[in-house]
Protein backbone atom coordinates (compact mmCIF):
# COMPACT_ATOMS: atom_id res chain seq x y z
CA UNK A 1 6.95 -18.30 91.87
CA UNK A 2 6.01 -21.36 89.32
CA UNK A 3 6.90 -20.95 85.94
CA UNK A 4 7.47 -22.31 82.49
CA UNK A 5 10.27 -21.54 80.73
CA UNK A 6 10.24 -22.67 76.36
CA UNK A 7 13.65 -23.32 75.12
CA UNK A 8 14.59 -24.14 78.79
CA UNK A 9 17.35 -26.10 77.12
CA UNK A 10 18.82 -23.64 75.18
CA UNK A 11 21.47 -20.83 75.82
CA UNK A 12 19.07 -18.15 77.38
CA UNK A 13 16.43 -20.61 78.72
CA UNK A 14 19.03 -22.80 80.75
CA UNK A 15 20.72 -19.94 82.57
CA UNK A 16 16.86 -18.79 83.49
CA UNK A 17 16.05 -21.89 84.74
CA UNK A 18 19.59 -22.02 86.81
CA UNK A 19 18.38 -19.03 88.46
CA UNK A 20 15.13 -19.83 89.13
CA UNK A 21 15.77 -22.86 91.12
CA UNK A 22 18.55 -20.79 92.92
CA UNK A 23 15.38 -18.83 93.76
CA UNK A 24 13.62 -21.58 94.89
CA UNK A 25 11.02 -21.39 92.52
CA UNK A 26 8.48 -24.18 91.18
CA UNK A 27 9.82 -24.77 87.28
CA UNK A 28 8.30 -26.56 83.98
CA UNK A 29 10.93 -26.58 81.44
CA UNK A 30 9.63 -26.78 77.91
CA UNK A 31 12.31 -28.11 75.48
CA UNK A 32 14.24 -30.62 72.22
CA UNK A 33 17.11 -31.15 74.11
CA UNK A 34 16.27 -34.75 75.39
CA UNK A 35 19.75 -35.29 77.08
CA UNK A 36 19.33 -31.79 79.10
CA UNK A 37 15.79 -32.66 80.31
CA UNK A 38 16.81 -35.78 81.55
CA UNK A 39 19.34 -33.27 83.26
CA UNK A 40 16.83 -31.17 84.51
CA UNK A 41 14.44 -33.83 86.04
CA UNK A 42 16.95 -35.02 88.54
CA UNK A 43 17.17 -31.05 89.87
CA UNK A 44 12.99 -31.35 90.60
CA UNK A 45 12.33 -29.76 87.45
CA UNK A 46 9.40 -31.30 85.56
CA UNK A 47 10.13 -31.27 81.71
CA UNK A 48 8.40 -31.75 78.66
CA UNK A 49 9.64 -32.36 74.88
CA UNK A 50 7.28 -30.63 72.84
CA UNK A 51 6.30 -28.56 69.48
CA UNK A 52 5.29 -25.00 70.28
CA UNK A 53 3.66 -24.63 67.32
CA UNK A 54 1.42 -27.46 67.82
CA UNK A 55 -1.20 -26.31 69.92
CA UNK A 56 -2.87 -29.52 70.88
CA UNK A 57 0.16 -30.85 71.77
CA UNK A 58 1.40 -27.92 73.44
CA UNK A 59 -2.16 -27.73 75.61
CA UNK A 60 -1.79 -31.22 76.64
CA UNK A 61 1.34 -30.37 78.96
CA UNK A 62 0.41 -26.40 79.43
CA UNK A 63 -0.90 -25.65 83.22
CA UNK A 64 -1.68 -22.68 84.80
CA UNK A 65 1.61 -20.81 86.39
CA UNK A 66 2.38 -17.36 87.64
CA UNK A 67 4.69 -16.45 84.65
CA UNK A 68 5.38 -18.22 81.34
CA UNK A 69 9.01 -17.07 79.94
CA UNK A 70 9.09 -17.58 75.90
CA UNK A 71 12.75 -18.11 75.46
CA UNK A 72 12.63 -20.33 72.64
CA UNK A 73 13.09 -19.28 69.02
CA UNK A 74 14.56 -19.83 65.37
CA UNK A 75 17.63 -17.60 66.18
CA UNK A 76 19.26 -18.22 62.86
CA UNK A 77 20.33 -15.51 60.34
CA UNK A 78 19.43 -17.68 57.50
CA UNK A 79 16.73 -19.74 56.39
CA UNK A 80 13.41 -20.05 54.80
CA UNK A 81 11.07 -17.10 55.73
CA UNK A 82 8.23 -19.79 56.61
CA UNK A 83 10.21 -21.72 59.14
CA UNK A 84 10.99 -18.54 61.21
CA UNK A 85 7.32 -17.54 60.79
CA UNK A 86 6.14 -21.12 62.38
CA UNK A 87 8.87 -21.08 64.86
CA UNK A 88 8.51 -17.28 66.41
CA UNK A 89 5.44 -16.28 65.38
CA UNK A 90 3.10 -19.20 65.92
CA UNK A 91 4.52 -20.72 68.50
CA UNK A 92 3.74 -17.28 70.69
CA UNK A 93 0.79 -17.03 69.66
CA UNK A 94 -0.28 -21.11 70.48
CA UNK A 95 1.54 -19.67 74.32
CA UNK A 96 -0.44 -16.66 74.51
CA UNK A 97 -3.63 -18.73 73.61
CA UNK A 98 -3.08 -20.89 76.23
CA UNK A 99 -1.83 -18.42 79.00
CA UNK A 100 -5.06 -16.79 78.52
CA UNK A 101 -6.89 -19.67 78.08
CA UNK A 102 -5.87 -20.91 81.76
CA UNK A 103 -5.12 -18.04 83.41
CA UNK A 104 -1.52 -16.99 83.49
CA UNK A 105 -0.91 -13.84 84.92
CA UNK A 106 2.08 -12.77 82.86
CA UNK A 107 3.89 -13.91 79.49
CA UNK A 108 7.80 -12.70 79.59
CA UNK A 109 8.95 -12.91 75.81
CA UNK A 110 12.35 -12.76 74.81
CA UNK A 111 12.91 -10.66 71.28
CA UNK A 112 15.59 -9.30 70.30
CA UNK A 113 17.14 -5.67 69.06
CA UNK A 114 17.55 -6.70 65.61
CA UNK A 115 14.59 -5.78 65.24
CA UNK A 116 16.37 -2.37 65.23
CA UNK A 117 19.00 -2.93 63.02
CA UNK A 118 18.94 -1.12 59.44
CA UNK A 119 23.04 -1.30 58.37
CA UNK A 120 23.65 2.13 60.05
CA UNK A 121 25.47 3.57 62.73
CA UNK A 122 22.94 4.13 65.55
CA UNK A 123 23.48 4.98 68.98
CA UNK A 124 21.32 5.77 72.48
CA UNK A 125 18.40 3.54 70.72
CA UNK A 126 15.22 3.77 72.98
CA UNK A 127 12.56 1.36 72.85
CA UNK A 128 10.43 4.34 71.53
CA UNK A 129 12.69 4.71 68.37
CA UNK A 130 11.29 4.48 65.01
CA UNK A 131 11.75 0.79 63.42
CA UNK A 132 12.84 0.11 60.04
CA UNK A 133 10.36 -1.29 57.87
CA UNK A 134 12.42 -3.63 56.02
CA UNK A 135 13.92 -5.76 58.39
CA UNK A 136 17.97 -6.73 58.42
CA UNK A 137 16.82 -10.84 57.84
CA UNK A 138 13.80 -12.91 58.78
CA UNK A 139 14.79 -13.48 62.11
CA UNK A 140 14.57 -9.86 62.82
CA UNK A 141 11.13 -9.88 60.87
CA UNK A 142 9.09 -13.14 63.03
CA UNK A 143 10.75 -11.27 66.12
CA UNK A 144 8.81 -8.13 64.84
CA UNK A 145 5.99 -9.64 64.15
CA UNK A 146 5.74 -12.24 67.34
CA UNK A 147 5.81 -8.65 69.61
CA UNK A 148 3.19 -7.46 67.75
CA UNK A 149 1.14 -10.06 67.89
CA UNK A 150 1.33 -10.68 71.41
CA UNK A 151 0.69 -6.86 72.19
CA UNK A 152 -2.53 -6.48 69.96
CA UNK A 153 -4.13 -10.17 71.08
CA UNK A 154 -3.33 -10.04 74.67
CA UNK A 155 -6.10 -9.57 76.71
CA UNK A 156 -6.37 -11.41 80.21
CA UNK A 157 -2.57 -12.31 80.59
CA UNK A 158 0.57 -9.33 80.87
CA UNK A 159 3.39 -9.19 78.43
CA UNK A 160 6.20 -7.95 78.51
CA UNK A 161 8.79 -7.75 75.50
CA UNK A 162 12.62 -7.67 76.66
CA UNK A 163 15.00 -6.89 74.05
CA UNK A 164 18.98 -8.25 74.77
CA UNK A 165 21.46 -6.99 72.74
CA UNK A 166 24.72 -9.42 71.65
CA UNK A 167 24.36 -11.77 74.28
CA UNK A 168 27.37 -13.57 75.01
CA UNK A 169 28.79 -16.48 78.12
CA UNK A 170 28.85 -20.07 78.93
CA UNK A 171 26.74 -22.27 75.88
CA UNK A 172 26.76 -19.36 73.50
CA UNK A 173 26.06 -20.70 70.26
CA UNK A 174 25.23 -17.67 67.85
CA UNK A 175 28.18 -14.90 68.12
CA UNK A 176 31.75 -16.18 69.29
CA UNK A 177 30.85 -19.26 67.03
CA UNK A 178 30.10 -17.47 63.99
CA UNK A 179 33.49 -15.12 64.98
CA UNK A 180 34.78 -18.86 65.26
CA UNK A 181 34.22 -19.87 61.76
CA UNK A 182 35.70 -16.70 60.11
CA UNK A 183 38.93 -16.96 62.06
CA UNK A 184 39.21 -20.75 61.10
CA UNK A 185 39.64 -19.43 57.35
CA UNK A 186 43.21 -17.90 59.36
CA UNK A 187 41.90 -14.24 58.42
CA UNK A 188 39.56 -11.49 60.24
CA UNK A 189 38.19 -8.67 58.61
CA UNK A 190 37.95 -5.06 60.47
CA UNK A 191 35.60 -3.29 58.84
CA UNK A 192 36.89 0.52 58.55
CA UNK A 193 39.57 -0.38 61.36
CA UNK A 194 37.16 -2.25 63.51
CA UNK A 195 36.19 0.99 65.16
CA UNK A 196 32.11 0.22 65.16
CA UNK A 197 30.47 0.41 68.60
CA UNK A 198 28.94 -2.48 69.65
CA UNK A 199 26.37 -3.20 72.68
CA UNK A 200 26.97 -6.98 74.66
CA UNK A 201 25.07 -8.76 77.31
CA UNK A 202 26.43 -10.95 79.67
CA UNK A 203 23.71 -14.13 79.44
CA UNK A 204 23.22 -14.51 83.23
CA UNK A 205 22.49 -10.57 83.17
CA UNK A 206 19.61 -11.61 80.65
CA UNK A 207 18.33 -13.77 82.56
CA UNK A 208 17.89 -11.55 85.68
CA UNK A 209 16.05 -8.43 83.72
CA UNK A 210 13.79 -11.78 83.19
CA UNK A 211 13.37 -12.23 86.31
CA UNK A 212 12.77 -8.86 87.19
CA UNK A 213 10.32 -8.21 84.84
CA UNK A 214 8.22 -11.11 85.98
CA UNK A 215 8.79 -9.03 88.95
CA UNK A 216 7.99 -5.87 88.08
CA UNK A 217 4.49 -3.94 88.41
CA UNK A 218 2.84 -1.65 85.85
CA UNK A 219 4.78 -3.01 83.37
CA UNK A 220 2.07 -4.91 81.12
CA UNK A 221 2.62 -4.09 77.10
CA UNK A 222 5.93 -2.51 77.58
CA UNK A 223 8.86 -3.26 76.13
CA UNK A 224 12.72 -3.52 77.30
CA UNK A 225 15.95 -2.68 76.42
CA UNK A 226 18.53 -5.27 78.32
CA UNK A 227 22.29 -4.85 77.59
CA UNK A 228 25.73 -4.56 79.85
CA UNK A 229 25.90 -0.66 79.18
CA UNK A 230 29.68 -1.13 78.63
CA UNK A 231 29.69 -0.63 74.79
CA UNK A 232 33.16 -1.80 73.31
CA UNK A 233 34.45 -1.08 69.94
CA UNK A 234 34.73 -4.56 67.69
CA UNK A 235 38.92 -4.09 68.05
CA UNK A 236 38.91 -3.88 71.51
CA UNK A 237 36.22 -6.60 71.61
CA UNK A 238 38.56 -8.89 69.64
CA UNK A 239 41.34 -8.92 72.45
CA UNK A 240 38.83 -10.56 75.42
CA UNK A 241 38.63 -13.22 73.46
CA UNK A 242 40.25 -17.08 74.18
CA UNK A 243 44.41 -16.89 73.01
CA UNK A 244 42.90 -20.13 71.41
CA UNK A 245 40.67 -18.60 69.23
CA UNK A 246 42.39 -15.79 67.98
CA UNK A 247 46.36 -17.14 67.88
CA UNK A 248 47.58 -17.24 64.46
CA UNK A 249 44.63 -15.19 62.64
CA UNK A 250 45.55 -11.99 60.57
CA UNK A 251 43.37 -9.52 61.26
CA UNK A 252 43.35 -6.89 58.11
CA UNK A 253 41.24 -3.79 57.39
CA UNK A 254 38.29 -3.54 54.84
CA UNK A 255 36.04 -1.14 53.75
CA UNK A 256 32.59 -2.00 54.58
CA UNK A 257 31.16 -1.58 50.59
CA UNK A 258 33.70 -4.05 49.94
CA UNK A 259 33.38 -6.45 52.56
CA UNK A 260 29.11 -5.99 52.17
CA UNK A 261 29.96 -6.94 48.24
CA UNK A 262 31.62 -9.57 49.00
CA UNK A 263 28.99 -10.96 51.42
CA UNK A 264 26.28 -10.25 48.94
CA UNK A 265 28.07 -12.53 46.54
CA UNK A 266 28.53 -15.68 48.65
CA UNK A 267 24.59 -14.99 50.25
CA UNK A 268 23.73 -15.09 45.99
CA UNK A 269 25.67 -18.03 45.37
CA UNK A 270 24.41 -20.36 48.50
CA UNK A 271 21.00 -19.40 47.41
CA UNK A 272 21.39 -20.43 43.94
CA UNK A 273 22.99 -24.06 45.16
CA UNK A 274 20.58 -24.23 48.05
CA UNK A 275 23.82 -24.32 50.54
CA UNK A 276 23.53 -23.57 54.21
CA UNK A 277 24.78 -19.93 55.83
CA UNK A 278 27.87 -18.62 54.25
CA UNK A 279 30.82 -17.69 56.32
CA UNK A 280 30.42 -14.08 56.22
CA UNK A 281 26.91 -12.70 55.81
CA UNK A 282 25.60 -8.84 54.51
CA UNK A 283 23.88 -8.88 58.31
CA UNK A 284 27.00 -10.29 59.76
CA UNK A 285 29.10 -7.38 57.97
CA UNK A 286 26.52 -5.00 59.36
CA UNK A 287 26.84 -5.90 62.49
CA UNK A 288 30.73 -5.80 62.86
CA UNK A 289 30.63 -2.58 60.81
CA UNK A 290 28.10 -0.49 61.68
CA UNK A 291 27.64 0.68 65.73
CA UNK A 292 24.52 -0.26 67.34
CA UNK A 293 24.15 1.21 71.24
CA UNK A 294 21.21 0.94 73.24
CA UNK A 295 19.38 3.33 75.98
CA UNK A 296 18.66 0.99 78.71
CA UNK A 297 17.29 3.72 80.55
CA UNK A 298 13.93 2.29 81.40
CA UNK A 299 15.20 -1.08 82.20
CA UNK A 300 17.06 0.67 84.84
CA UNK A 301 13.79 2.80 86.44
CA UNK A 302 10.92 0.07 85.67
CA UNK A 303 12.83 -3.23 86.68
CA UNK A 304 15.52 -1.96 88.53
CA UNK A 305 18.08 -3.49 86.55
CA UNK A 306 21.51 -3.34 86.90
CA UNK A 307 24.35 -5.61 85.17
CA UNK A 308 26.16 -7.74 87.65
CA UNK A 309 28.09 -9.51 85.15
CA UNK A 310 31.15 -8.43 83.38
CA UNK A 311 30.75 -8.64 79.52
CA UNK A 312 34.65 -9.28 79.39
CA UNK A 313 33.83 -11.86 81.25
CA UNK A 314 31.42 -13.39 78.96
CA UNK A 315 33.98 -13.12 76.24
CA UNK A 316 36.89 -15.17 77.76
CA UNK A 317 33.94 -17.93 79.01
C-alpha cells in the first residue's frame, strides 16, 4: 500500500504511520512538526512541511497514492470559529480536490463523535442517530461540516468517515492533559458522583480501524463508529490513572448545574479579556457529566474490527 498520512506528526497520525511501516507499506507523511520529520526521514519515510489549506502549496508535494489518511485537524475546544473552519474544513476539501484531481482511490478521514454530543446522557449511539443541530463547540461544528463536505463533493475518489471516541495512549495531548490541569489546582470535581458513562479508545486501536478501512470493500460514503467497547464510569476511570497524577488531589462531588455555571462564568470572563481556554469548560463539564456510549456495531461487521488494546492500558501510558 502507499499512502499519505496529514498530521503524520501528531498523536493519531504518528501511531498510523508506526503501523504502516510495520506493514511494510510505501509512506508520505504530511506534517509542522519539523523535529519529527527529520525523525521520520531516517525510517524511509518521505516527509513534507506543509499548509493544508493552501492548495498550491499542498499540490506541489501531493502524488497519486492508494489511500490518503486526513488525520490532521484543529482539535481544540476553544478558539475562533474561522480558524477551525480553515483548518478542518478547507484543508479537506484542498485533499479531496487533489485526490480526485490525481487519482486516489480512497480518502480515510478522521472526525470525531463530538459531533454527537448535545450535554445529555446518550447511550448505544449508531452512526445513523439523529445529530444535534447546534453543535457542543466549533470543533464539533468544522468536524460536521468537513464530513459533509467530503460526502456531497466526492466523486472519483472513496471516503470513508471514522469516528473515535476519547482516544487516549502514548503522546496524548487533549484528555489526560486537560484532566492534568484541573488536578494541578489540588481539586477534582465528580459531577453527580462521577457516575457518567464514558466511551475510550486506545490510540493504536484507532489507528488499525484506519487501516482497515483503507482495507475494507463496499465501504465508500459510510461512516464509522471506532471505540474500545469497554465503557467505564468517570470514577472508575479516575483510578487507571498515573499515582503521579492523581496523589494529593481531593476529589469532591458537584452537581452538574453548578459545576456547568461555574464553567459558563470563567468561558464569559476569558472571552471578555481575550484569555486562552479556561481550566474547566461547559463542554468539558459535559463530557465528565453526562454519559456518551457508542454502537460500534458496524465497525465490527464492515471492517472487521476488533480492539486489541486495553483502554486501561492507555490510561496508565
Amino acid at each position: 500500500m502507499r499512502a499519505i498520512v496529514t498530521g503524520g506528526t501528531g498523536f493519531v497520525g504518528g501511531h498510523l504511520v508506526d503501523l504502516l511501516l510495520e506493514r511494510e507499506c510505501e509512506v508520505t507523511v504530511f506534517g509542522r512538526n519539523l523535529e519529527k520529520l527529520a525523525q521520520l526521514s531516517k525510517r524511509s519515510v518521505e516527509v513534507f512541511c506543509v499548509d493544508l489549506t493552501d492548495l498550491h502549496a499542498l499540490r506541489t508535494v501531493f502524488k497519486s497514492v492508494d489511500v490518503v489518511f486526513h488525520c490532521a485537524a484543529l482539535s481544540d475546544a476553544w478558539g475562533d470559529y474561522k480558524l477551525f473552519y480553515t483548518q478542518n474544513v478547507i484543508a479537506s476539501k484542498n485533499l479531496l480536490s487533489l485526490c480526485e484531481e490525481v487519482g486516489v482511490a480512497k480518502l480515510i478521514y478522521v472526525s470525531s463523535t463530538s459531533v454527537y454530543f448535545d450535554f445529555k446522557h446518550r447511550f448505544n449511539i449508531s452512526e445513523d442517530d439523529a445529530l444535534n443541530s447546534q453543535f457542543a463547540n466549533y470543533y464539533a461544528r468544522s468536524k460536521r461540516e468537513a464530513e459533509v463536505l467530503l460526502l456531497k463533493t466526492k466523486k472519483t475518489t472513496q471516503v470513508v468517515i471514522i469516528r473515535p471516541r476519547g482516544i487516549l495512549g502514548k503522546g496524548d495531548k487533549s484528555i489526560k492533559p486537560r484532566l492534568s490541569r484541573i488536578m494541578q489546582t489540588g481539586f477534582f470535581p465528580l459531577v453527580n458522583g462521577g457516575e457518567a458513562i464514558v466511551d475510550l479508545t486506545h490510540v493504536k486501536n484507532v489507528a488499525l480501524a484506519l487501516l482497515l478501512a483503507a482495507n475494507a470493500n463496499n465501504v465508500d460514503g459510510e461512516c464509522f463508529n471506532i471505540s474500545n467497547n469497554d465503557p467505564l464510569s468517570i470514577k472508575e476511570m479516575l483510578k487507571y490513572l498515573p499515582s503521579d497524577l492523581i496523589e494529593n488531589v481531593k476529589f469532591f462531588n458537584v452537581s452538574y448545574r453548578i459545576l456547568f455555571f461555574i464553567a459558563f462564568l470563567l468561558e464569559t470572563y476569558c472571552r471578555l479579556l481575550r484569555l486562552n481556554e479556561p481550566v474547566i469548560t461547559k463542554y468539558s463539564v459535559g463530557l465528565i457529566g453526562k454519559s456518551q456510549v457508542l454502537n460500534i456495531t458496524a465497525a465490527r461487521e464492515k471492517l472487521k474490527y476488533e480492539p486489541h488494546h486495553s483502554i486501561r492500558d492507555a490510561l496508565r501510558d
